[in-house]
Protein backbone atom coordinates (compact mmCIF):
# COMPACT_ATOMS: atom_id res chain seq x y z
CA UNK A 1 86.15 138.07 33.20
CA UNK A 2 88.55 135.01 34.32
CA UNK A 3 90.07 135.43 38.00
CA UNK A 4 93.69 135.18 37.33
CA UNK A 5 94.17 133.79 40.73
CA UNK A 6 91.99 130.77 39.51
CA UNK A 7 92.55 128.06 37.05
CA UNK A 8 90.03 126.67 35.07
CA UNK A 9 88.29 124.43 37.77
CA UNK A 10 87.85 127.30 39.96
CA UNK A 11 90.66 126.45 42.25
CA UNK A 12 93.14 128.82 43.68
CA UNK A 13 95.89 128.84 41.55
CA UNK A 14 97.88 131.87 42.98
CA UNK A 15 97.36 134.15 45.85
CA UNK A 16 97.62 137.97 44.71
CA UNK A 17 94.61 139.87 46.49
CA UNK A 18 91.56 138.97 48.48
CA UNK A 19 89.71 141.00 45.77
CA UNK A 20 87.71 139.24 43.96
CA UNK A 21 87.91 136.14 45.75
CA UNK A 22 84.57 134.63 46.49
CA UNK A 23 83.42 133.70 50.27
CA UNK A 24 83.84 129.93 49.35
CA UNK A 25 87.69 130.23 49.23
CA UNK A 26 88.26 132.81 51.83
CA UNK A 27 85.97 130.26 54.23
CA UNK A 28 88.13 126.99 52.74
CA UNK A 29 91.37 128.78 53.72
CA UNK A 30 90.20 129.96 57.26
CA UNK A 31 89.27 126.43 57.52
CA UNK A 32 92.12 124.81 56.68
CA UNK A 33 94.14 127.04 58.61
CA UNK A 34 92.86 125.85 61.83
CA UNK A 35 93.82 122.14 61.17
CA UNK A 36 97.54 123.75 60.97
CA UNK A 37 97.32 125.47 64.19
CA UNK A 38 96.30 122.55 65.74
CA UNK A 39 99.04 120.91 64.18
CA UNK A 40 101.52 123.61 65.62
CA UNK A 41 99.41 123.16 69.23
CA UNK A 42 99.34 119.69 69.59
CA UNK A 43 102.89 117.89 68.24
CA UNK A 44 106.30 117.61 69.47
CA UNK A 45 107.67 117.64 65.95
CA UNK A 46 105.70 120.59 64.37
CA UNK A 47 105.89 118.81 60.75
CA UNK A 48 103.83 117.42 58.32
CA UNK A 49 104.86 116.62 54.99
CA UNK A 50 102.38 117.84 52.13
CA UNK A 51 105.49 120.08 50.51
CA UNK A 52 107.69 117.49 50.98
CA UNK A 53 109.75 117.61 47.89
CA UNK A 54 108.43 120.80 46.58
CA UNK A 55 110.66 124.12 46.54
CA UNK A 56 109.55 127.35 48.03
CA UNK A 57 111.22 130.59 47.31
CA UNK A 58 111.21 133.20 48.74
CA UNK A 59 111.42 136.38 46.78
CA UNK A 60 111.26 139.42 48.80
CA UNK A 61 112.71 142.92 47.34
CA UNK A 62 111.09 145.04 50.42
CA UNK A 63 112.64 144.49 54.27
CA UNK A 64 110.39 142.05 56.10
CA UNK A 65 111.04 140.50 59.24
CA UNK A 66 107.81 138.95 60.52
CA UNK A 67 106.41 138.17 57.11
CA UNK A 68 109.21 136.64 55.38
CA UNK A 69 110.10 134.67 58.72
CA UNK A 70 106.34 133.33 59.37
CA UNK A 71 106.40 132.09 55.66
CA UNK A 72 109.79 130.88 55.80
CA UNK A 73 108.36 129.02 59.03
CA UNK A 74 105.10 127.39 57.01
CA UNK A 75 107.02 126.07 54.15
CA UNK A 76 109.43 124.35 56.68
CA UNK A 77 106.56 122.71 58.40
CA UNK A 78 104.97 121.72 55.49
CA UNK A 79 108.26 119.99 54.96
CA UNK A 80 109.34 122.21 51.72
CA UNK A 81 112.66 122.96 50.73
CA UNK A 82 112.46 126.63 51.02
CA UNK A 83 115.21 129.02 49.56
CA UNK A 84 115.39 132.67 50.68
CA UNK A 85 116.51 134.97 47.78
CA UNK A 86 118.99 137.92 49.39
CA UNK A 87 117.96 140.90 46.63
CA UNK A 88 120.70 143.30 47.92
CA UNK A 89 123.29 140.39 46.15
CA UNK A 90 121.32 139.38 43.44
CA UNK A 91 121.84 139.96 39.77
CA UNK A 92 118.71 142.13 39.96
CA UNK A 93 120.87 144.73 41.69
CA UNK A 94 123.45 143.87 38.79
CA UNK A 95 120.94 145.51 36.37
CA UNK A 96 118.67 141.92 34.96
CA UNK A 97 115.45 142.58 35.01
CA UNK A 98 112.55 141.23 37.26
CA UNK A 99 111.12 138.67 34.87
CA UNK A 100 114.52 137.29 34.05
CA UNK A 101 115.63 137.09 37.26
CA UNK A 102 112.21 134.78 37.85
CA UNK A 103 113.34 132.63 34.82
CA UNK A 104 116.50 131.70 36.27
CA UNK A 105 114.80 130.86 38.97
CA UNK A 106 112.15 128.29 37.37
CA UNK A 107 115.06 126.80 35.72
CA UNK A 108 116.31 125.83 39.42
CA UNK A 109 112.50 124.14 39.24
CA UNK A 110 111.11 126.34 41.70
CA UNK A 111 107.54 125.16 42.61
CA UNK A 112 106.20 128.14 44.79
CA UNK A 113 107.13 131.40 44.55
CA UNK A 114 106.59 133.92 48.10
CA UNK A 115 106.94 137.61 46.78
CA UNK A 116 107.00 140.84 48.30
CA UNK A 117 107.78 143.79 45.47
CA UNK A 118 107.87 147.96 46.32
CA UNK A 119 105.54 148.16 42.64
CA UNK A 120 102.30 147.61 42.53
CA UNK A 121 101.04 145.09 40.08
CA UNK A 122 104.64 142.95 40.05
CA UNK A 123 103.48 139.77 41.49
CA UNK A 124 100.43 139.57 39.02
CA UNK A 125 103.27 139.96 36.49
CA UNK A 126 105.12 137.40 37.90
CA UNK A 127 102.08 135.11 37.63
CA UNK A 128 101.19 135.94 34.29
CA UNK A 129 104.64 134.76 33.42
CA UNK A 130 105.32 131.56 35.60
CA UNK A 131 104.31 128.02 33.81
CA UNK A 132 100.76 126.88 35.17
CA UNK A 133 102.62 124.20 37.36
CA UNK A 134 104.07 126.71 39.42
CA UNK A 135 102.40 129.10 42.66
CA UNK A 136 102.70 132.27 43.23
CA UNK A 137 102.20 134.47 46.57
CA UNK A 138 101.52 137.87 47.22
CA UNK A 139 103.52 138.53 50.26
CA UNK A 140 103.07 142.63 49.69
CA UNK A 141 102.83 144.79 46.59
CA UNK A 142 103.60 148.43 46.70
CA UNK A 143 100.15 149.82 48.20
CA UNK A 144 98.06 147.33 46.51
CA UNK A 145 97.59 144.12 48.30
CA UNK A 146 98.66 142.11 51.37
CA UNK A 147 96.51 139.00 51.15
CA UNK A 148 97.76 136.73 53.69
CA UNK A 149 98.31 139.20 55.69
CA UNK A 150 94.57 139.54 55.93
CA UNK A 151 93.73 136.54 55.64
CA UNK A 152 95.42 135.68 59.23
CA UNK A 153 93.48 138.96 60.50
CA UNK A 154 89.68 137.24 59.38
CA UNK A 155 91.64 133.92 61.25
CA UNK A 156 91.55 136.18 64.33
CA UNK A 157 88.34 137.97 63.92
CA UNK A 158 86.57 134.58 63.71
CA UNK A 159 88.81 133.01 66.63
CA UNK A 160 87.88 135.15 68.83
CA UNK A 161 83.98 136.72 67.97
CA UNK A 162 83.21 133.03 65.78
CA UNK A 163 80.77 134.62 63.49
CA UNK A 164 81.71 137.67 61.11
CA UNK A 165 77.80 138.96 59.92
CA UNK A 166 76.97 140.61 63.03
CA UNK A 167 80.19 142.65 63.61
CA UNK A 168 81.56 146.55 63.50
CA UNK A 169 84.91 146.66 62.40
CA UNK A 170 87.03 150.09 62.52
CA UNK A 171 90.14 150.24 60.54
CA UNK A 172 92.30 153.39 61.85
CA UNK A 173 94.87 155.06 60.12
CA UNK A 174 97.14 155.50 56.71
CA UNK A 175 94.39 153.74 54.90
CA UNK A 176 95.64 155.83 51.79
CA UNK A 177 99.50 154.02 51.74
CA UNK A 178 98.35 150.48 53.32
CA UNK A 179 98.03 147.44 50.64
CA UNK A 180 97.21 145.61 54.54
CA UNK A 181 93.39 147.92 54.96
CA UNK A 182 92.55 147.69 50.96
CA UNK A 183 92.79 144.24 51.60
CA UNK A 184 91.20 143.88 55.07
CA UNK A 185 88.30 145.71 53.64
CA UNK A 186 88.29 143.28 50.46
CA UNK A 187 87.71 140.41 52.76
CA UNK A 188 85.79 141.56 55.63
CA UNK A 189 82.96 142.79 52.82
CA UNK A 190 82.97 139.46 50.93
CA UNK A 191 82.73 137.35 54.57
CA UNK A 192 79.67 139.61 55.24
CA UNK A 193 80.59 142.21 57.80
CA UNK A 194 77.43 144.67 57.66
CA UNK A 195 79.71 147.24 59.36
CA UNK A 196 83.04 148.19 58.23
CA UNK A 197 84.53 152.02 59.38
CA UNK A 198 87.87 153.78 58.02
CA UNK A 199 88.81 156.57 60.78
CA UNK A 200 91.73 158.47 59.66
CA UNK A 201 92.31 162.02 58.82
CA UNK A 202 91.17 163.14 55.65
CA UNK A 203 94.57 163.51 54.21
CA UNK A 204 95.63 159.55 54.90
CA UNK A 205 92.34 158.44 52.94
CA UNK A 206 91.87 157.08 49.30
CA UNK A 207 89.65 159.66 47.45
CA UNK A 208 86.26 157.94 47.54
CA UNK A 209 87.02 155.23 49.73
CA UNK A 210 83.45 155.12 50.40
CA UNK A 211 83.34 152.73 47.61
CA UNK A 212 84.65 150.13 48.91
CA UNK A 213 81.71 149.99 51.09
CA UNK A 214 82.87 151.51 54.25
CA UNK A 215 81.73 154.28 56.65
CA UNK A 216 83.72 157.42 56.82
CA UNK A 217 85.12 158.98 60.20
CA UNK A 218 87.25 161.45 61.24
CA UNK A 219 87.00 161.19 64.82
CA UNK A 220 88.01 158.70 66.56
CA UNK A 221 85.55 158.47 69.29
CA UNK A 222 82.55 158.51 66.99
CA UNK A 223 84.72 156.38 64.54
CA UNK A 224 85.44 153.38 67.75
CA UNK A 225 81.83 153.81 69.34
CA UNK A 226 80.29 150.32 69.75
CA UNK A 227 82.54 148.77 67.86
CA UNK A 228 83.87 144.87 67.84
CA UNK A 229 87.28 145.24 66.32
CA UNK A 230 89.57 147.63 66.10
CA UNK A 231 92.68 147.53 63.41
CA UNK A 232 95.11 149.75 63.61
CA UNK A 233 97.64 150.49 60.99
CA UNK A 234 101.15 152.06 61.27
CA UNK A 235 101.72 155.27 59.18
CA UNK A 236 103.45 154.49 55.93
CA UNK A 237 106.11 157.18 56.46
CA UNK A 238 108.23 155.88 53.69
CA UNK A 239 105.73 155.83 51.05
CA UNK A 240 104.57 159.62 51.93
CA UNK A 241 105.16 162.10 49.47
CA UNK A 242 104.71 165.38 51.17
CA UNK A 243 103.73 166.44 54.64
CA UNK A 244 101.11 164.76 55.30
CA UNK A 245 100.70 165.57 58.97
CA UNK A 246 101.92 168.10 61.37
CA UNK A 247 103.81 165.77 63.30
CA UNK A 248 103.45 162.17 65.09
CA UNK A 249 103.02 163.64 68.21
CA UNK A 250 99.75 165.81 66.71
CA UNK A 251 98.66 162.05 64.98
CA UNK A 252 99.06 160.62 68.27
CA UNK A 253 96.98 163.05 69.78
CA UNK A 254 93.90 163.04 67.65
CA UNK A 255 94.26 159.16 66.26
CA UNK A 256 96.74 157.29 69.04
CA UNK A 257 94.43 154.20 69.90
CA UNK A 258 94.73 155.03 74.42
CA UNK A 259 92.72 153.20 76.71
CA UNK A 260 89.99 156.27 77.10
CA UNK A 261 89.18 156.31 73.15
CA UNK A 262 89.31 152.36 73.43
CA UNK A 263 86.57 152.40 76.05
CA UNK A 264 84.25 154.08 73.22
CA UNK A 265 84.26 150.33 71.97
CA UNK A 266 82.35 147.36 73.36
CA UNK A 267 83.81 146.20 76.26
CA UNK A 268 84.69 142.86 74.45
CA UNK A 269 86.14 144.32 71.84
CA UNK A 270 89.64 143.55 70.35
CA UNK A 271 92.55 145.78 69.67
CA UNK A 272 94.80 144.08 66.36
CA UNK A 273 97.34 145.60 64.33
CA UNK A 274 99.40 144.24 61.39
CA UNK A 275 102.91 145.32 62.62
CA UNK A 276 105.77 146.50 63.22
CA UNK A 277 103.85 148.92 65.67
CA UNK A 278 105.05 152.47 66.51
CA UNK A 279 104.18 152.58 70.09
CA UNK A 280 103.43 156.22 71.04
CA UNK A 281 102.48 157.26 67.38
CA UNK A 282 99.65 155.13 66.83
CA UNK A 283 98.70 152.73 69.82
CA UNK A 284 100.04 153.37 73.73
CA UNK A 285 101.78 150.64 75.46
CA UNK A 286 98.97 150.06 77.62
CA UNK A 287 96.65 149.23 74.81
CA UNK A 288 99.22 147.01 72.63
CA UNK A 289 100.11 145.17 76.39
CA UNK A 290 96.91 144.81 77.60
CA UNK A 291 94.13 142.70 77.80
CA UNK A 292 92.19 143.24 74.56
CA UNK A 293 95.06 143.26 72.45
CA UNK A 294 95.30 140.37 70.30
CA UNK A 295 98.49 141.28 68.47
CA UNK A 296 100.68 138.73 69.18
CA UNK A 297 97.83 135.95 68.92
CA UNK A 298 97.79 137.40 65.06
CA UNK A 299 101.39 136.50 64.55
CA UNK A 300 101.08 133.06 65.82
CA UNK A 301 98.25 132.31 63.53
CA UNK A 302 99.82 134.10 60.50
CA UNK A 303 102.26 130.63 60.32
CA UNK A 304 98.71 128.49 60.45
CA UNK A 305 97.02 131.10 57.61
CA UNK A 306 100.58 130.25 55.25
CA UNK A 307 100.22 126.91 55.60
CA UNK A 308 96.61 126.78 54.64
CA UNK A 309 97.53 128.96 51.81
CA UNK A 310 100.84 127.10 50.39
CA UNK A 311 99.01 123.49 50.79
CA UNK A 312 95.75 125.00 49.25
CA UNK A 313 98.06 126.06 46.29
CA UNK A 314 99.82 122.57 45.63
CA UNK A 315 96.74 120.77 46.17
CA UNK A 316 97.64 118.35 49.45
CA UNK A 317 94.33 117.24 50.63
C-alpha cells in the first residue's frame, strides 16, 4: 500500500505521522537537522535562504504556544514568508468548512501548510486534498500524531546517548490521550530501540498497547529501573471523558517523576518531557531544574528538527 506521506520517488512529500516511515527518512531528517542547529549556533544572522520565496502557513485550530512559535521561528530562518492563520476570526468560525477554508488558502498560493487540528485524521485530509506542489505538516491531530514533535525528541535522544540500539526508554503517563507517546513509540521502534516501557496506570493506557511493541508497567520504580530515558507526558485533562483518576495529587503520588523514583534509573540517564509541564502533578521542580533534565535543550532543537523537516519537504539540498 502507497505511503501517503511519499510521492512516487519515495521522497517525503508531507509530514503526518512517524508511522510508517522507514529508518532511512527518520535518520535523513535527524541528519539534516543538525546542520540547522549549527546554523542557529554558529551565525550572527540566524538565516539561510532555502524558503526564500516560498509561503508557509500556519494553520493551527488548537492553542499552541511553543509549537506554533518554534515553527513560526524555522520558516523565518529558512527565509519563508510565513503567515499565521488566527482561527478564532476566521470564516471557519463563520460556519465554511475545513476543506474550503484550505482552498482559499491555495488560491493565496500557499506552498506549505503547518497544521494543528482537535480531529484526528484532518491533516491527512488536508493532504489528500492539497495539489501535489504543495506540503503539508502535522503539527498535532486530535490523539493521533505529533510527528515533529518526536522527531526533535529522537534529535535529543541521539544528542545526548549518540546511538539509539542499545537503549531503555520509559514513556510515563496519559499514554491513552497523547498523539506525542503514539508517536514517540512509532519512531523509537523503527530507529531500533530494543527496549521501549509505557508506565502509567491502567486507566491512562490504550487497550493492548502492547502492540506497539512496548513493555507494560504500572509501577513506576520497576517501570524507571535501569533505564536511559525517561519521557514524561502531561495528563490530557481536556481530552478526558470521565474520572479518570482520583485526583492529581493521588497521580502525583504514585506517577510524579521525584528525584528518589529517578534514582531507579541509570545514573546518566535523562529526564525529557514534551511540554507545557504541570510541575507538582507529573514531574517536581527539582527534577524538571536539575541536572538530568534535558527539557529545555528539546525546545531549542525543536526549531533545528522544523527546519530539517520544511527544507526536506521543498527539496533545498
Amino acid at each position: 500500500m502507497k505511503n501517503p506521506q511519499l510521492n512516487k520517488n519515495g521522497e517525503l512529500q508531507h509530514l503526518l505521522t512517524t508511522d510508517g516511515l522507514p529508518a532511512s527518512i527518520l535518520r535523513h531528517l535527524l541528519d539534516r537537522a543538525t546542520e540547522f542547529v549549527n546554523v542557529a549556533e554558529g551565525r550572527e544572522i540566524k538565516k539561510v535562504p532555502l524558503l526564500h520565496g516560498k509561503s508557509v502557513f500556519n494553520i493551527f485550530f488548537e492553542n499552541s504556544t511553543r509549537t506554533r512559535t518554534t515553527f513560526e521561528i524555522a520558516a523565518k530562518r529558512l527565509s519563508a514568508d510565513v503567515v499565521n492563520l488566527n482561527i478564532g476570526s476566521s470564516s471557519t468560525s463563520k460556519g465554511e468548512t475545513l476543506l474550503d477554508t484550505v482552498d482559499n488558502l491555495c488560491a493565496m498560493h500557499a506552498d506549505m501548510f503547518v497544521v494543528r487540528h482537535s480531529s484526528s485524521g484532518a491533516v491527512h485530509l488536508i493532504a489528500q486534498h492539497v495539489a501535489p506542489e504543495i506540503h503539508v505538516i502535522n503539527a498535532g491531530d486530535g490523539r493521533h500524531a505529533h510527528p515533529t514533535q518526536a522527531l526533535l525528541d529522537m534529535f535529543t535522544i541521539r544528542h545526548y546517548k549518540k546511538e539509539f540500539h542499545n537503549l531503555r526508554v520509559a514513556i510515563v503517563g496519559d499514554v491513552l490521550h497523547s498523539r506525542v507517546a503514539r508517536s514517540q513509540i512509532h519512531a523509537l521502534t523503527t530507529l531500533g530501540v530494543p527496549e521501549v516501557r509505557v508506565v502509567a496506570p491502567k486507566t491512562l493506557l490504550p487497550t493492548h498497547v502492547e502492540k506497539l511493541g512496548v513493555q507494560v508497567y504500572h509501577d513506576m520504580k520497576q517501570g524507571l529501573k535501569d533505564v536511559d530515558v525517561v519521557m514524561m507526558l502531561r495528563l490530557q485533562n481536556e481530552r478526558m471523558q470521565g474520572a479518570l483518576l482520583p485526583s492529581a495529587q493521588e497521580y502525583f503520588k504514585y506517577y510524579g517523576l521525584t528525584q528518589e523514583r529517578l534514582a531507579e534509573a541509570r545514573s546518566d540517564a535523562i529526564v525529557m518531557h514534551p511540554g507545557p509541564m504541570n510541575r507538582g502533578v507529573e514531574i517536581d521542580s527539582s527534577v524538571a531544574d536539575g541536572t538530568q533534565s534535558v527539557i529545555l535543550p528539546q525546545v531549542t532543537f525543536g526549531i533545528a528538527v522544523r527546519m530539517a523537516v520544511m527544507s526536506t519537504l521543498a527539496g533545498a539540498k
